[in-house]
Protein backbone atom coordinates (compact mmCIF):
# COMPACT_ATOMS: atom_id res chain seq x y z
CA UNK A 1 8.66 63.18 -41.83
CA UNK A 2 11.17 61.39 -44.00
CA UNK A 3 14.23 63.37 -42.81
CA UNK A 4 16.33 63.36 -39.50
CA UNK A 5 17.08 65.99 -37.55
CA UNK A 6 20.72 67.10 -37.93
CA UNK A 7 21.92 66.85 -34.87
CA UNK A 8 20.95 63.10 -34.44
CA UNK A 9 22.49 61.95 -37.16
CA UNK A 10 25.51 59.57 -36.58
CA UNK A 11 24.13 58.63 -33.05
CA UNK A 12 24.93 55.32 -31.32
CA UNK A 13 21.04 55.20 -30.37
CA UNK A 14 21.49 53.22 -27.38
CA UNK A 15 19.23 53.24 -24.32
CA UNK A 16 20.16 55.73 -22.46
CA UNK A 17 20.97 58.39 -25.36
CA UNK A 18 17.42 57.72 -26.57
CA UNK A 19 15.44 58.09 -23.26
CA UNK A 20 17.64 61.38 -22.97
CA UNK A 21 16.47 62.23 -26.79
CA UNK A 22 13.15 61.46 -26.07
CA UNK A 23 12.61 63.36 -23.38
CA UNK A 24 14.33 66.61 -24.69
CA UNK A 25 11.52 65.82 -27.64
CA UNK A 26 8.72 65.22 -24.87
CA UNK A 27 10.00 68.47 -22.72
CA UNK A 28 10.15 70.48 -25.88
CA UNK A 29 6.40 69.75 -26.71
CA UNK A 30 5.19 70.06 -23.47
CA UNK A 31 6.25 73.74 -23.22
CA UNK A 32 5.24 75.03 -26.91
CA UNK A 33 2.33 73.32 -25.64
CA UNK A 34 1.69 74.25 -22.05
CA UNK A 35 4.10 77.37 -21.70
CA UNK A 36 4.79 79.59 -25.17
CA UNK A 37 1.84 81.24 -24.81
CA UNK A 38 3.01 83.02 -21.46
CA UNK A 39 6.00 84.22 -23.40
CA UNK A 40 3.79 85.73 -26.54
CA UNK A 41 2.08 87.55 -23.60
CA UNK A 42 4.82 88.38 -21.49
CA UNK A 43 6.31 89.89 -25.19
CA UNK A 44 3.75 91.62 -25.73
CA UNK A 45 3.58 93.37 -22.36
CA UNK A 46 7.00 94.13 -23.10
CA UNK A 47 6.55 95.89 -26.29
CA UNK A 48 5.39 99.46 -27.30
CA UNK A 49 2.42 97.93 -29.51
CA UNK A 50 0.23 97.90 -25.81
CA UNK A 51 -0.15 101.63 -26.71
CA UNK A 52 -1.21 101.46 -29.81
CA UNK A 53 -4.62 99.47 -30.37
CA UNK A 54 -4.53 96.31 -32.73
CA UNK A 55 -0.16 96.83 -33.11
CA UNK A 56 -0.01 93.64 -31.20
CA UNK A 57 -1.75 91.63 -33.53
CA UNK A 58 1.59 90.81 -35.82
CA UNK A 59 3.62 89.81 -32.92
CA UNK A 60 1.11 87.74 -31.52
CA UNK A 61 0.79 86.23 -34.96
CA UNK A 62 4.82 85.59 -35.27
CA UNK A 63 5.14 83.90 -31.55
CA UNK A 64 1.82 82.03 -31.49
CA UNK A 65 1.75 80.77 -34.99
CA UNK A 66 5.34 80.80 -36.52
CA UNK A 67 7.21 80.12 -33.72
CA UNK A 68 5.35 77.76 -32.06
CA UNK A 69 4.14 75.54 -34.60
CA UNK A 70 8.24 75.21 -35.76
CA UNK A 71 8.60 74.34 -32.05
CA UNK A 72 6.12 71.78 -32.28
CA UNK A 73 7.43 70.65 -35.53
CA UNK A 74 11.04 70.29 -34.26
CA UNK A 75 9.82 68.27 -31.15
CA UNK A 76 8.37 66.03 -33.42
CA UNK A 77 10.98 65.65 -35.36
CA UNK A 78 13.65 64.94 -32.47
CA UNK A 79 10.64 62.60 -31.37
CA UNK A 80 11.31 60.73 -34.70
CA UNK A 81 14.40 60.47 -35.73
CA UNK A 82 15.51 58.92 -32.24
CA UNK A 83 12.65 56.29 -32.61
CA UNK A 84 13.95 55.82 -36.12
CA UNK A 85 17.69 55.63 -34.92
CA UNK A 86 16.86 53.21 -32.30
CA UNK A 87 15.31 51.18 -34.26
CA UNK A 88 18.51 50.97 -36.46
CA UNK A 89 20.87 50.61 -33.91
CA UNK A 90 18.56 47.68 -32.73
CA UNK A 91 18.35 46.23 -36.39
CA UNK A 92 14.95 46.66 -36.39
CA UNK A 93 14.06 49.41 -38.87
CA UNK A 94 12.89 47.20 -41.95
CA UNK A 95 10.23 45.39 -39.74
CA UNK A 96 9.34 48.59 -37.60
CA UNK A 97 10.37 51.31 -39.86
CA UNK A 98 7.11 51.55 -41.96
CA UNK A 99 4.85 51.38 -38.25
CA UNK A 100 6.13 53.10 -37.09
CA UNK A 101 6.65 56.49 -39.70
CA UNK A 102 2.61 56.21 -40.39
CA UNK A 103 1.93 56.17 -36.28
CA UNK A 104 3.71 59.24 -36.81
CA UNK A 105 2.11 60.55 -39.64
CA UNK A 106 -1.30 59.70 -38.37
CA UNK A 107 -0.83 61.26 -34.81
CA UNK A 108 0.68 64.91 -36.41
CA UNK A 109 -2.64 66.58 -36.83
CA UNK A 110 -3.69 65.47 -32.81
CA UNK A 111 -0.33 66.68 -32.17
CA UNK A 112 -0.50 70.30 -33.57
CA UNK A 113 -4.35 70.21 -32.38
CA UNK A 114 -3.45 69.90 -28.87
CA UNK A 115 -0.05 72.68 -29.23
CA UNK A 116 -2.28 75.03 -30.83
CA UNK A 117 -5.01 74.87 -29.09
CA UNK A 118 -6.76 77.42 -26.54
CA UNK A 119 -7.92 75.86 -23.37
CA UNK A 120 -8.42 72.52 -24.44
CA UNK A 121 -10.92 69.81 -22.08
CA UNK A 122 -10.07 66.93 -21.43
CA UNK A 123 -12.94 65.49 -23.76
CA UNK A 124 -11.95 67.26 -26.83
CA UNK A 125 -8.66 66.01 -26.24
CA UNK A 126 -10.13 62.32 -25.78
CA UNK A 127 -12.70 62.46 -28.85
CA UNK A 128 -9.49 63.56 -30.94
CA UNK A 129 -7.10 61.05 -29.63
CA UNK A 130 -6.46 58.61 -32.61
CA UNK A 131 -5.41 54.72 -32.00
CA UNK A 132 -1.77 55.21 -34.06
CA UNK A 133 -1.12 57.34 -31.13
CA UNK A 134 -1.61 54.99 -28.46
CA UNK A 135 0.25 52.64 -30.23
CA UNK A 136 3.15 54.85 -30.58
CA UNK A 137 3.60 56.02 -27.53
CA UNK A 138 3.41 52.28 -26.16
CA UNK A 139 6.22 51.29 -28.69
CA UNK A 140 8.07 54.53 -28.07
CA UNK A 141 8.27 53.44 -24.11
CA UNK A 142 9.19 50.02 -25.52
CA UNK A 143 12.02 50.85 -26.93
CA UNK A 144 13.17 52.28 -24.04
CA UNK A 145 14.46 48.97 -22.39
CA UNK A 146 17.97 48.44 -22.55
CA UNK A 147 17.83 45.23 -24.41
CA UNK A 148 21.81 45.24 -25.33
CA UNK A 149 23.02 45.67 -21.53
CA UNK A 150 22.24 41.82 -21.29
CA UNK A 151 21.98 40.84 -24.91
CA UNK A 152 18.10 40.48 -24.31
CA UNK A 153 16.31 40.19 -28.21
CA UNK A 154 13.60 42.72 -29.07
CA UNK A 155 10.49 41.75 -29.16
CA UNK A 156 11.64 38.24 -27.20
CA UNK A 157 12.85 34.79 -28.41
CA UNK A 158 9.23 33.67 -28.34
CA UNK A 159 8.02 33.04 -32.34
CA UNK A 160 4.22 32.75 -30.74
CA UNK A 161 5.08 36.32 -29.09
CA UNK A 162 6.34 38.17 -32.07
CA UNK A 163 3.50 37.05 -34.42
CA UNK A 164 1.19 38.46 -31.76
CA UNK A 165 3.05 41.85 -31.78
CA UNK A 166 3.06 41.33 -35.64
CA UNK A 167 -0.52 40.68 -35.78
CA UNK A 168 -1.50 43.49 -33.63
CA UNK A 169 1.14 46.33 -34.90
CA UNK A 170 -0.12 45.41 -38.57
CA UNK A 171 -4.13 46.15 -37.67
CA UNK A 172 -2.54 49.22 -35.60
CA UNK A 173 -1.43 50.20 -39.19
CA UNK A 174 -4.92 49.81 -40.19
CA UNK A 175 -6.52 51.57 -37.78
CA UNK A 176 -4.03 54.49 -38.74
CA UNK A 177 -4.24 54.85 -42.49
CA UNK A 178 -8.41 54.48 -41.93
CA UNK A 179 -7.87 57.66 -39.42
CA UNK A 180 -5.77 59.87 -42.10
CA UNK A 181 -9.27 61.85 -43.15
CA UNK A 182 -7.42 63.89 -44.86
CA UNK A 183 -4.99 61.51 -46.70
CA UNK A 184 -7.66 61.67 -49.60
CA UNK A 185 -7.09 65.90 -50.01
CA UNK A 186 -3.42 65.41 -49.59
CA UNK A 187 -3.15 62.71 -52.47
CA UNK A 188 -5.08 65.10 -54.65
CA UNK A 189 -2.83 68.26 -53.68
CA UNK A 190 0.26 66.66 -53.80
CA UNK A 191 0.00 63.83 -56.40
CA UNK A 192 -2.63 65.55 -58.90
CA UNK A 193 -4.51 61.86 -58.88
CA UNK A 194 -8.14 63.62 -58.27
CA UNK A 195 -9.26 59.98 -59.30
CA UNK A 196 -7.04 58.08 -56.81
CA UNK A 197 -8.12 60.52 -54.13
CA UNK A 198 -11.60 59.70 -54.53
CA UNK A 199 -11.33 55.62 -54.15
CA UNK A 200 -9.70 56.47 -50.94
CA UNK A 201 -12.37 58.56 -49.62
CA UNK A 202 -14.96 56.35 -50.87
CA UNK A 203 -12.48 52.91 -49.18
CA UNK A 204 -11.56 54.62 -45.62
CA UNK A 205 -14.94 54.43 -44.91
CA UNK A 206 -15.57 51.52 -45.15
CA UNK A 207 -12.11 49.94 -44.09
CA UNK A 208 -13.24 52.03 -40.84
CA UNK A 209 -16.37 50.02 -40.38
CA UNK A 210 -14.10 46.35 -41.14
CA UNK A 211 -11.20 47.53 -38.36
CA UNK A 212 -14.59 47.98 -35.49
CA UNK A 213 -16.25 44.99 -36.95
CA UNK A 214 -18.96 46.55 -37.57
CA UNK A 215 -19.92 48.16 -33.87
CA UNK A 216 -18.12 51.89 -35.06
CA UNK A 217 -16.48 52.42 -31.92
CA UNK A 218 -12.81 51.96 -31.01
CA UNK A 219 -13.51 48.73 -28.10
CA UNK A 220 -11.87 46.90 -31.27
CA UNK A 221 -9.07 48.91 -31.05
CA UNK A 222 -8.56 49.38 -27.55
CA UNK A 223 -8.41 45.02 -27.67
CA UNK A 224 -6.09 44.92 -29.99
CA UNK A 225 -3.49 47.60 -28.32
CA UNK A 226 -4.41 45.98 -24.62
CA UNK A 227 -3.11 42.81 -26.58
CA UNK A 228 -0.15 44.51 -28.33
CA UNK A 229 1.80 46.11 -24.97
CA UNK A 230 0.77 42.68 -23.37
CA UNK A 231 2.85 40.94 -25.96
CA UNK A 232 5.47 43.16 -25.74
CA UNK A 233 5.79 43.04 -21.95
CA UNK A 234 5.63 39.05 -21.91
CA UNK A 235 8.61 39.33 -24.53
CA UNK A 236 10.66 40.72 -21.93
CA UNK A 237 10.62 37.88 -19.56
CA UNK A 238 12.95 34.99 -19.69
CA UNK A 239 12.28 31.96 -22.28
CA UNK A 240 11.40 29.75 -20.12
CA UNK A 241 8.71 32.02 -18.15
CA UNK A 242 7.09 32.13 -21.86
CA UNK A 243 5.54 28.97 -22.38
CA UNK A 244 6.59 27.66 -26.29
CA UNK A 245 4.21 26.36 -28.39
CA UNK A 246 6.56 23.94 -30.62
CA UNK A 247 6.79 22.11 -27.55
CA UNK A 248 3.10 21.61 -26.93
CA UNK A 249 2.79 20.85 -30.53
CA UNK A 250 5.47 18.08 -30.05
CA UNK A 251 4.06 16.63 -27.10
CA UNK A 252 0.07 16.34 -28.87
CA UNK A 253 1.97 14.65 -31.81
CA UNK A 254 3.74 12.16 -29.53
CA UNK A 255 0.20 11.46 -27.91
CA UNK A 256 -1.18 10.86 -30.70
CA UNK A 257 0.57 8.60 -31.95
């Protein structure tokens, strides 16, 4: 997840060349997802293995697994690197960078479990929807406002506005590293820390139960991303729509004394 897809590198990410991105990354999922598995049947009607029983099981195996999980990986990789472009070409990738790459990284596994799955309901698909998702997707769609067709600033002038967006994106961050079950295994395969592996196991837990407040349900969550896209849609209207909060301060001081 730390590399860009070649053929978006040294790309003016503006707003229209991203929405276009995006949604040849969107399209691309959707049919791994919703159509490849007509073409691994449609392949395999087409082949001699029908005549020969259990033939068909390697071709099924190439086209189901091989090729559509590197489908699935290349969407999500055109999915990235234009949210990581855009993000540069609005000189936003220190502050958003890191968000955004774990969002990522924590919505992968629901990702492949809904492209690989067979006949998925719609409460499976709910029970395994993770929070970093939600507040991807809602950033994703954020970014694709044309903020420099009228010099309008990301995120809004507002200083009350962007520490709200702040606030919330940080405990979306949160809410995504305590969802990484298996970041514990992966430390331990990848790093060889056995040790470090363990604290995290024993910490997500826990950091779980801090993020819900104790309730261990996601109504937490859900406030905290309602509050998050409503920040980021009051940042798009005009200063002075946005009331400021220096200037209330100013006028209780002058009260006062």
């Amino acid at each position: 997840m730390n590399t860009v897809p070649p053929d978006l590198r040294g790309q003016n990410m503006f707003a229209g060349r991203y929405l276009w991105w995006m949604l040849t990354g969107i399209t691309l999922l959707m049919f791994f997802t919703l159509c490849f598995d007509y073409f691994t049947w449609l392949a395999v009607q087409l082949s001699n293995c029908v005549e020969m029983a259990g033939s068909c099981m390697p071709v099924v195996q190439f086209m189901a697994g091989t090729l559509k999980i590197a489908g699935v990986w290349i969407a999500i990789g055109i999915l990235f690197g234009a949210a990581l472009l855009r993000l540069s070409y609005l000189s936003l990738l220190r502050l958003r960078g890191l968000p955004v790459t774990l969002w990522f990284v924590a919505s992968m596994p629901f990702l492949l479990f809904v492209a690989t799955g067979e006949r998925l309901q719609w409460a499976a698909i709910s029970e395994a929807l993770p929070l970093a998702f939600l507040f991807l997707a809602s950033f994703l769609a954020y970014l694709a406002i044309p903020f420099e067709d009228d010099d309008t600033r990301p995120l809004g002038a507002s200083t009350v506005l962007r520490g709200i967006v702040y606030a919330a994106a940080f405990y979306g961050v949160l809410a995504a590293v305590a969802e990484m079950n298996w970041l514990s295994s992966m430390v331990a395969k990848l790093l060889g820390m056995p040790a470090l592996a363990a604290i995290i196991a024993n910490v997500q837990p826990r950091f779980h139960e801090v993020l819900t407040l104790g309730f261990g349900n996601v109504l937490p969550g859900i406030f905290v991303l309602m509050v998050f896209i409503a920040a980021l849609v009051l940042s798009l209207l005009p200063p002075g729509l946005v009331p400021s909060l220096r200037r209330k301060r100013v006028k209780l001081r002058q009260l006062r004394h």
